[in-house]
Protein backbone atom coordinates (compact mmCIF):
# COMPACT_ATOMS: atom_id res chain seq x y z
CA UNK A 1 118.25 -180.48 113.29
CA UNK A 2 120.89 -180.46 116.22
CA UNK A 3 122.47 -177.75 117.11
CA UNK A 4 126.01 -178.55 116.42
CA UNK A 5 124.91 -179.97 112.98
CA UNK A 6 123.24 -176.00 112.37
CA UNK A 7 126.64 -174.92 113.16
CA UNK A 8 128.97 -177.11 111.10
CA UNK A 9 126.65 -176.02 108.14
CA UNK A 10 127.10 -172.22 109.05
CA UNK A 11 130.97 -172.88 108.77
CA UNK A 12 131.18 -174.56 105.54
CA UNK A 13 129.05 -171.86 103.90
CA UNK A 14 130.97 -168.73 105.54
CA UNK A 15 133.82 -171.03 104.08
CA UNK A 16 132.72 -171.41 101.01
CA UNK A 17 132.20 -167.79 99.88
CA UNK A 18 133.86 -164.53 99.11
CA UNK A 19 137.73 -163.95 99.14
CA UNK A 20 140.32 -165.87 100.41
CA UNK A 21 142.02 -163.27 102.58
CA UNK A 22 145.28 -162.85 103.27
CA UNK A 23 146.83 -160.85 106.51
CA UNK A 24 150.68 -159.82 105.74
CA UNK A 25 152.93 -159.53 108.58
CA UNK A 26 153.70 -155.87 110.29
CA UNK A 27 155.90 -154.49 106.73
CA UNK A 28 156.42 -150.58 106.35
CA UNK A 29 153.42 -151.14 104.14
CA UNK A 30 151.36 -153.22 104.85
CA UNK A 31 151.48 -152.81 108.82
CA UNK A 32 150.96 -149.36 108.91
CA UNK A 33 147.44 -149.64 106.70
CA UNK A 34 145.93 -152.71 108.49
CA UNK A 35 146.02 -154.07 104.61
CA UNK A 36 143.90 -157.82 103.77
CA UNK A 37 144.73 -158.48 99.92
CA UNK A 38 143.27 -161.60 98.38
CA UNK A 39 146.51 -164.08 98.77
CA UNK A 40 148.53 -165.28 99.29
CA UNK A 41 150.10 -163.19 96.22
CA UNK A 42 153.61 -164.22 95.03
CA UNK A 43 154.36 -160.51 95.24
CA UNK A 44 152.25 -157.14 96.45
CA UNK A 45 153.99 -154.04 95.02
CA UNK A 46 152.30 -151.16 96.25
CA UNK A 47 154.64 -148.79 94.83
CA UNK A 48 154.00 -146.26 97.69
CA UNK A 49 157.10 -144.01 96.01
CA UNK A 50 159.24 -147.49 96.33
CA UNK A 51 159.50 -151.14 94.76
CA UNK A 52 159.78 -152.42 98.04
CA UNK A 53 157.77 -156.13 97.68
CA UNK A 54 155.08 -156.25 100.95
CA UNK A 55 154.18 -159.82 100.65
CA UNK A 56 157.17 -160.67 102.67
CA UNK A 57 158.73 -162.93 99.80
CA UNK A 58 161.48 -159.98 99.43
CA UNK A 59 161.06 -159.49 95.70
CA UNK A 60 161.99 -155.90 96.21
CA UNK A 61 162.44 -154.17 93.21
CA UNK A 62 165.35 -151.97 92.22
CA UNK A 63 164.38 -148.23 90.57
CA UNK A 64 165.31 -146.66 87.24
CA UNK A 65 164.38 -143.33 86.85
CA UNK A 66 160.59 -144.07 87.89
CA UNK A 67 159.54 -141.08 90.50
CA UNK A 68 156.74 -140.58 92.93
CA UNK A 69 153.81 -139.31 92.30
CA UNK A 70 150.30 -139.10 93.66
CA UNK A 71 148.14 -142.07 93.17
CA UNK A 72 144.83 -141.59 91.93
CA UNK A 73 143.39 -139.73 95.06
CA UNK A 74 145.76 -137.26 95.07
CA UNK A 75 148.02 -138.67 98.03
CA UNK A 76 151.85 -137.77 97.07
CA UNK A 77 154.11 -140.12 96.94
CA UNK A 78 152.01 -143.22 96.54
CA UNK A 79 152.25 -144.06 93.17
CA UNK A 80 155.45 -144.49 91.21
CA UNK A 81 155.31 -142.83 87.55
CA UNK A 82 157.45 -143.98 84.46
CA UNK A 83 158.57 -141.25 81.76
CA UNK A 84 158.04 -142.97 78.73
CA UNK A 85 161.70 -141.93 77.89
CA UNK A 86 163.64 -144.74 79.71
CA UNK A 87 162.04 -145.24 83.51
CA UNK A 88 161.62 -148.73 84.48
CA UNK A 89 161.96 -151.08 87.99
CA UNK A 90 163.67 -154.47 87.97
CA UNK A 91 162.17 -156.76 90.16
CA UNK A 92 164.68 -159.59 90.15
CA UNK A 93 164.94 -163.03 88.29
CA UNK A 94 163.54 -164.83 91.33
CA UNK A 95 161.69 -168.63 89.48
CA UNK A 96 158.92 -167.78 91.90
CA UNK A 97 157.72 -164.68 90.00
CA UNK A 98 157.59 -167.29 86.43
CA UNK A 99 155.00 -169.47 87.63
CA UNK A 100 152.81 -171.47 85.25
CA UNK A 101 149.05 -171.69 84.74
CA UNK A 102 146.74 -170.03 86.25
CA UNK A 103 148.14 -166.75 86.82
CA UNK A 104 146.63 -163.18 88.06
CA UNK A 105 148.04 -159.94 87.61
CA UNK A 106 146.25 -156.83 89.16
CA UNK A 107 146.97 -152.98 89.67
CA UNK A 108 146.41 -149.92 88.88
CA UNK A 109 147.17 -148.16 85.86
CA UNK A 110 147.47 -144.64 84.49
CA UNK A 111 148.44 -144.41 81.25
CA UNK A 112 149.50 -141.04 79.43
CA UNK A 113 150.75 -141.32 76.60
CA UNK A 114 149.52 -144.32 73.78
CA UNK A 115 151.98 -146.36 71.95
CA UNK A 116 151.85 -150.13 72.83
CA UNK A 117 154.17 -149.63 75.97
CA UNK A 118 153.64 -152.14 79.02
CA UNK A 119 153.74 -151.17 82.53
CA UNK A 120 154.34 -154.94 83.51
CA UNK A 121 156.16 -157.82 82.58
CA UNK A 122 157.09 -161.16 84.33
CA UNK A 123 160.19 -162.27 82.60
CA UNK A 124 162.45 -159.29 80.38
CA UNK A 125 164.65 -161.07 77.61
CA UNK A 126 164.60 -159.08 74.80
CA UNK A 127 165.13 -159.62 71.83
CA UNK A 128 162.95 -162.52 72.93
CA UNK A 129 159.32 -162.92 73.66
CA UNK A 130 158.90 -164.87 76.87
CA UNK A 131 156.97 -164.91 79.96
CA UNK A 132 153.77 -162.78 80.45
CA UNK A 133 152.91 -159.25 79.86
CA UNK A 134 150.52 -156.70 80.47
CA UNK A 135 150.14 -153.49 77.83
CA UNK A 136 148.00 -151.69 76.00
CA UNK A 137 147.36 -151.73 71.85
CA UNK A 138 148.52 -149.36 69.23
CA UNK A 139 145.14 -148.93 68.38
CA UNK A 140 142.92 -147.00 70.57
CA UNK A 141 145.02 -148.14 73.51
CA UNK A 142 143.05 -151.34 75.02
CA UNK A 143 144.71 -153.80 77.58
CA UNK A 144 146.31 -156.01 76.07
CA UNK A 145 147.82 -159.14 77.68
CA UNK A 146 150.73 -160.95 75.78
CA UNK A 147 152.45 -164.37 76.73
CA UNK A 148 155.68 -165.58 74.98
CA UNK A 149 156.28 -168.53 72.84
CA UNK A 150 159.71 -168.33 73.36
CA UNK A 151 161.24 -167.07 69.92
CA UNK A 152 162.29 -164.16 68.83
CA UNK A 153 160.29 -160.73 69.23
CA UNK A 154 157.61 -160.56 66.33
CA UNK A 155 153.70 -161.64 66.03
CA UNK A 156 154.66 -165.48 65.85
CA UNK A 157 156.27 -166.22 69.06
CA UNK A 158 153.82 -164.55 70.96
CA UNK A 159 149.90 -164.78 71.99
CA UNK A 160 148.09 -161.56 72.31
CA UNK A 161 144.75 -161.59 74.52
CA UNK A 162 143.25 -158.26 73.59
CA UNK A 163 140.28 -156.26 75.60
CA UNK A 164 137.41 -154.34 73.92
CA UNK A 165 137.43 -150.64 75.76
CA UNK A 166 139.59 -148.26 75.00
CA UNK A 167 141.29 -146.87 78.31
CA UNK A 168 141.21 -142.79 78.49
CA UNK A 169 144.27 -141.19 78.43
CA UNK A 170 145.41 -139.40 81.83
CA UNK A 171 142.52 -141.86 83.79
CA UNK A 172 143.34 -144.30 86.81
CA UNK A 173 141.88 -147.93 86.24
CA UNK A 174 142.14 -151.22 87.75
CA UNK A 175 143.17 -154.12 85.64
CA UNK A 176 143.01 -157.31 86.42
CA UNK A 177 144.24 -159.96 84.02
CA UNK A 178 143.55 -163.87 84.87
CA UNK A 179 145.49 -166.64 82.47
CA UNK A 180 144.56 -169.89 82.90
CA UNK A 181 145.53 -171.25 79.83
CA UNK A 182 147.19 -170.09 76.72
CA UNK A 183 143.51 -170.48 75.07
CA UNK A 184 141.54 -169.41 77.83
CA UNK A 185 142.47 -165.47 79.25
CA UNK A 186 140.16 -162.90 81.08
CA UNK A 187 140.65 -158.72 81.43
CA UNK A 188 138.87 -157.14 83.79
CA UNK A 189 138.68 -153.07 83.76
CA UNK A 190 137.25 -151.70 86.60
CA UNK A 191 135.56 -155.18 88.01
CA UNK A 192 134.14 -155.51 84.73
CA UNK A 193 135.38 -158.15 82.49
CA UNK A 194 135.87 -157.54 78.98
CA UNK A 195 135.20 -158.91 75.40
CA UNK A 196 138.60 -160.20 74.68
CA UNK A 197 139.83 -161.09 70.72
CA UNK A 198 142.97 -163.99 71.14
CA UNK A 199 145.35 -163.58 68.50
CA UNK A 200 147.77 -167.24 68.09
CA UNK A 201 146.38 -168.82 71.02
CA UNK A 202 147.57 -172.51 71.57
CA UNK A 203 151.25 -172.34 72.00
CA UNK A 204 153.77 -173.17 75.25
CA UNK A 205 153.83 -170.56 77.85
CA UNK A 206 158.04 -170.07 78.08
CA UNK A 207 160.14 -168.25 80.54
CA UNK A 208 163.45 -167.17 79.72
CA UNK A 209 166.24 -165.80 82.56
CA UNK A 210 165.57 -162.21 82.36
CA UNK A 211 163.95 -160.24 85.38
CA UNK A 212 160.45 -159.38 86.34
CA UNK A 213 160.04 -155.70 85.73
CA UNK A 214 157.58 -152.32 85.37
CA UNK A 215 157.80 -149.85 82.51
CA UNK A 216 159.30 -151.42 79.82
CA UNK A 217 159.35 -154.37 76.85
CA UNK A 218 160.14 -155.70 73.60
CA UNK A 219 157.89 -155.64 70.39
CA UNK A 220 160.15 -156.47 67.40
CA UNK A 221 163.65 -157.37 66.70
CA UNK A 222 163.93 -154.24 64.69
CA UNK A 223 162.64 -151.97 66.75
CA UNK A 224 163.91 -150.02 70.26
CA UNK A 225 162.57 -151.12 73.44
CA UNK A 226 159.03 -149.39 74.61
CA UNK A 227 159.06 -147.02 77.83
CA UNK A 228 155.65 -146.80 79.63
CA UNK A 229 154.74 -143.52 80.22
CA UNK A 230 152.26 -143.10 82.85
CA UNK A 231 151.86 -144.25 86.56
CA UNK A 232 151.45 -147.20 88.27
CA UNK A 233 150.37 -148.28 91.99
CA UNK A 234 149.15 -151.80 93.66
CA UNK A 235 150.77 -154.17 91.45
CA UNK A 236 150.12 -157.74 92.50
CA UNK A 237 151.16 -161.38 91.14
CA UNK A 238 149.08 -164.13 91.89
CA UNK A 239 150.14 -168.07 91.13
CA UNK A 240 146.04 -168.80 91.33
CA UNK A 241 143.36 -167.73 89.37
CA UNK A 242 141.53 -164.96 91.59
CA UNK A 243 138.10 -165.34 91.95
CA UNK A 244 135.24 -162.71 90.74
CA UNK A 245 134.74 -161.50 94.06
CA UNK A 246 138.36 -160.57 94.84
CA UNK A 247 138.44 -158.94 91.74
CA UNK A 248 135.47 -156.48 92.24
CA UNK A 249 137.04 -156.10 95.92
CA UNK A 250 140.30 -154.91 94.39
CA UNK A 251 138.85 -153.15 91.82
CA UNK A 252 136.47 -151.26 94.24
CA UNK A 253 137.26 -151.92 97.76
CA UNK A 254 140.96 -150.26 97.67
CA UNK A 255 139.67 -146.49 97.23
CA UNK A 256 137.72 -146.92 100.67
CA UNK A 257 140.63 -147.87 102.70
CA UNK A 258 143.20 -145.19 101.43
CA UNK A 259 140.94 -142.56 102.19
């Protein structure tokens, strides 16, 4: 075989695999850790004791009580933690953070107190269910990923996607959730993807005007809103479905450069 033919095939295949990685420009964040992130993302929050947005798409978040803290190996300040009482960040009504099908969300997460709280949420309309969520169950605290129908807060205008492991109490752990369809949705804990039970699968994925935000959502029209208490760092919004291999890189490849 010709050279140049050997070498055309060697591109395509180094093509062909792994990540798509994405470079951001020289941010406060991003620049001063040399970062590569899967991407592009349609945000990168990496919550380093701010909500500033390091993607460069400026959806910089605004702060409600949430405080730094130390992310999960023990650097202060690069983490942001919720209270559970009434912390949460507003990330801005921006139509590029309500994109449809596929979608990935990553970060993440420690959660310290149980109760059906979410630390994420892509479109904030109570007493609505819209958008897509990320939280954990009632019972025995597994992720749970919810997307909204569009009618009012209750089982019925709402899909639930929920994960088989509980997650420990006090415990960082990446999450990764990919939606692709209201039928067809994927959790990942750790890089390892979950059994997942879907409760009213089938409907219409539907935004309403209310901001992206951290900390805090809706689960009945009854009932007061629910705080997040615990701490959150690397959040990340995707408008693609990632691939397995980004996911175990984000999962696993994040604690070896913030050494």
């Amino acid at each position: 075989m010709p050279r140049f033919a050997v070498l055309i095939l060697l591109v395509l295949a180094s093509c062909d695999s792994g990540p798509s990685w994405w470079v951001p420009g020289d941010t406060s964040h991003a620049g001063r850790r040399g970062e590569r992130v899967p991407g592009p993302p349609i945000a990168w929050w990496p919550l380093d004791g701010d909500a500033v947005d390091a993607s460069g798409n400026g959806h910089d978040g605004r702060v409600h009580g949430a405080v730094p803290t130390a992310d999960r190996h023990g650097h202060p300040a690069d983490a942001m933690r919720f209270d559970g009482v009434d912390d949460w960040i507003d990330f801005g009504t921006s139509p590029l953070l309500k994109p449809d099908f596929p979608i990935t969300i990553t970060m993440w997460v420690r959660v310290d107190r149980a109760g059906g709280s979410a630390p994420f949420a892509n479109s904030f309309d109570p007493p609505d269910n819209t958008g897509t969520w990320v939280a954990f169950s009632s019972d025995r605290n597994r992720p749970a990923i919810g997307v909204g129908y569009g009618g009012p807060a209750g089982g019925s205008s709402r899909l639930a996607a929920i994960g088989s492991s509980p997650i420990a109490l006090g415990e960082w752990v990446h999450l990764a959730a990919v939606l692709r369809s209201t039928s067809d949705i994927s959790i990942w804990l750790d890089g390892v993807e979950e059994t997942v039970e879907l409760d009213r699968a089938g409907g219409r994925l539907q935004y309403g005007p209310g901001p992206a935000v951290a900390g805090v959502r809706k689960s009945g029209l009854t009932l007061p809103l629910l705080y997040f208490a615990g701490a959150l760092d690397e959040l990340r919004l995707y408008d693609r479905e990632l691939t397995v291999a980004e996911i175990h890189l984000l999962a696993g490849r994040t604690a070896v450069r913030e050494r």
